[in-house]
C-alpha atoms as a PDB file:
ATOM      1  CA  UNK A   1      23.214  48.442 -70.801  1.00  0.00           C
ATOM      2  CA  UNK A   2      24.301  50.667 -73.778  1.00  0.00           C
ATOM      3  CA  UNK A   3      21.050  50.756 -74.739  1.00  0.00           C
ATOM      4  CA  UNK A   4      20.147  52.900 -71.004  1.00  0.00           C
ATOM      5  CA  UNK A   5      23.743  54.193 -71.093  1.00  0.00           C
ATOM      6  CA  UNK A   6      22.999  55.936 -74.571  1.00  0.00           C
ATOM      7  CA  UNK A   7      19.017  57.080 -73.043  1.00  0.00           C
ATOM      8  CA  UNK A   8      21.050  58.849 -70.083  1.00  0.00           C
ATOM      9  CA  UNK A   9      23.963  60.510 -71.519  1.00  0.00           C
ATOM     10  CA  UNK A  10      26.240  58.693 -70.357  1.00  0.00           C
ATOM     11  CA  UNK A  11      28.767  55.554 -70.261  1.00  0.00           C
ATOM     12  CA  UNK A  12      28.169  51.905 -69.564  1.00  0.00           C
ATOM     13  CA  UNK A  13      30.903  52.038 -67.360  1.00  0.00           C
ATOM     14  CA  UNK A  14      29.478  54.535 -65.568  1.00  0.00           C
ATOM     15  CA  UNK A  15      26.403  53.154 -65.028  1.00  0.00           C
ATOM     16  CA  UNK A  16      27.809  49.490 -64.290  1.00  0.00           C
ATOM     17  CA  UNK A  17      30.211  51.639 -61.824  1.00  0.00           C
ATOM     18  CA  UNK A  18      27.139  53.322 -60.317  1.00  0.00           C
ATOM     19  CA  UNK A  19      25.376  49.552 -59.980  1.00  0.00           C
ATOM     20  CA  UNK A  20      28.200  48.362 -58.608  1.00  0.00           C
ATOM     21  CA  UNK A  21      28.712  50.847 -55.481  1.00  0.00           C
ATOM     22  CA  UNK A  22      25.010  51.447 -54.861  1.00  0.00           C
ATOM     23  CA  UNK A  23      22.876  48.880 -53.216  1.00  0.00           C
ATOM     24  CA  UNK A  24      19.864  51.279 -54.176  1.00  0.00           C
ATOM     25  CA  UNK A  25      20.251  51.066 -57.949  1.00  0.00           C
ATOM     26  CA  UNK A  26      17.145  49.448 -59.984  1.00  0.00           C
ATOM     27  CA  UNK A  27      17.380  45.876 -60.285  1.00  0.00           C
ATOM     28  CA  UNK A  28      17.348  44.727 -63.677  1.00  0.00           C
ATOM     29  CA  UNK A  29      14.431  42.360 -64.635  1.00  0.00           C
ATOM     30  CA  UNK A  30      15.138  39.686 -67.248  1.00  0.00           C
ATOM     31  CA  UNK A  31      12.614  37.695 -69.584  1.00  0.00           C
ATOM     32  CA  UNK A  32      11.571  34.279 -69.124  1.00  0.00           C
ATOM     33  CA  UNK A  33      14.754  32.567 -71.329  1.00  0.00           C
ATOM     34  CA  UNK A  34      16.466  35.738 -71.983  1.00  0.00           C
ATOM     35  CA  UNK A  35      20.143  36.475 -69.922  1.00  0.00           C
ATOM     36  CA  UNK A  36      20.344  40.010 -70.816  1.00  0.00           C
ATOM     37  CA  UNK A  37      19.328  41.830 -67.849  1.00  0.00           C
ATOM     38  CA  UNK A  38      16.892  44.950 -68.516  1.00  0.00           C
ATOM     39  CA  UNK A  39      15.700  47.754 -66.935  1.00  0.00           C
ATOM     40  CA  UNK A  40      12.908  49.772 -66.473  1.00  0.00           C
ATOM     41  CA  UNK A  41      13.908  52.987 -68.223  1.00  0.00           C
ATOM     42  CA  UNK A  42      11.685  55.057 -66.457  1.00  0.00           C
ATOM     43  CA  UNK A  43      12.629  54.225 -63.318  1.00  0.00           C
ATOM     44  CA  UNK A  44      16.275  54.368 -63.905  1.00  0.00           C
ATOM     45  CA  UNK A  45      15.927  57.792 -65.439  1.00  0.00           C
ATOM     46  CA  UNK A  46      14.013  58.607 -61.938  1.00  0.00           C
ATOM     47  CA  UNK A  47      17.100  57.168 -59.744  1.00  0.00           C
ATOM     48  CA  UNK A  48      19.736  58.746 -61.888  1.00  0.00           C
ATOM     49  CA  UNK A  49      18.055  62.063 -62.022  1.00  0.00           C
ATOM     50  CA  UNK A  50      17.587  61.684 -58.499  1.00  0.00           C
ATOM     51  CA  UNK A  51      21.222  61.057 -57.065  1.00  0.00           C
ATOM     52  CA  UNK A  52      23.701  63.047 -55.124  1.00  0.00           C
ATOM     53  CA  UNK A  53      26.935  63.638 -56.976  1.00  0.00           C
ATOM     54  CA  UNK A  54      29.875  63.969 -55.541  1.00  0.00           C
ATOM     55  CA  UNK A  55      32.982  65.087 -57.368  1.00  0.00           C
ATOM     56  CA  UNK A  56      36.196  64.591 -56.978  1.00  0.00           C
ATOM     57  CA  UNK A  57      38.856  66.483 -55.679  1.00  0.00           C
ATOM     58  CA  UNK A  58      40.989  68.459 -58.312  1.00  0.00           C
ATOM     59  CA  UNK A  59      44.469  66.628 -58.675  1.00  0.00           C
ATOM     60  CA  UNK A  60      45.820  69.042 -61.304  1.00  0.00           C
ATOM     61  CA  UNK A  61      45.753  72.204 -59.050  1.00  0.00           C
ATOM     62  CA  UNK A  62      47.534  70.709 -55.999  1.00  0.00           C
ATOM     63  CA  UNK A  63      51.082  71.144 -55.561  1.00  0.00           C
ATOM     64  CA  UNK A  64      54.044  68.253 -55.129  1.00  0.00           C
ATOM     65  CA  UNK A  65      53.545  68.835 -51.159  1.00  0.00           C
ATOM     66  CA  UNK A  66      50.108  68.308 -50.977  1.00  0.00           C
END
């Protein structure tokens, strides 16, 4: 996974986060004796490329009252 974090620009957090709350993530594929999961970095790059993000809300703008 830091392998296809590092290939994305991003974190393995991130991208275990991403797995995590997506049912539509790539599923890994893993080699006959192997239990390191792997993915097919082309077809990760297409998904991630592909998603909607969402941002959060600013927290350091909003007032006590909010």
């Amino acid at each position: 996974m830091s392998q296809l974090a590092a290939e994305l620009g991003t974190t393995r957090q991130a991208i275990h986060a991403w797995r995590r709350t997506h049912d539509d993530f790539p599923e890994p594929q893993r080699q006959p004796g192997s239990t390191r999961d792997q993915w097919d970095l082309d077809e990760v790059r297409r998904y991630w490329d592909a998603r909607e993000l969402q941002p959060g809300r600013r927290t350091d703008l909003q007032t006590d009252d909010e």
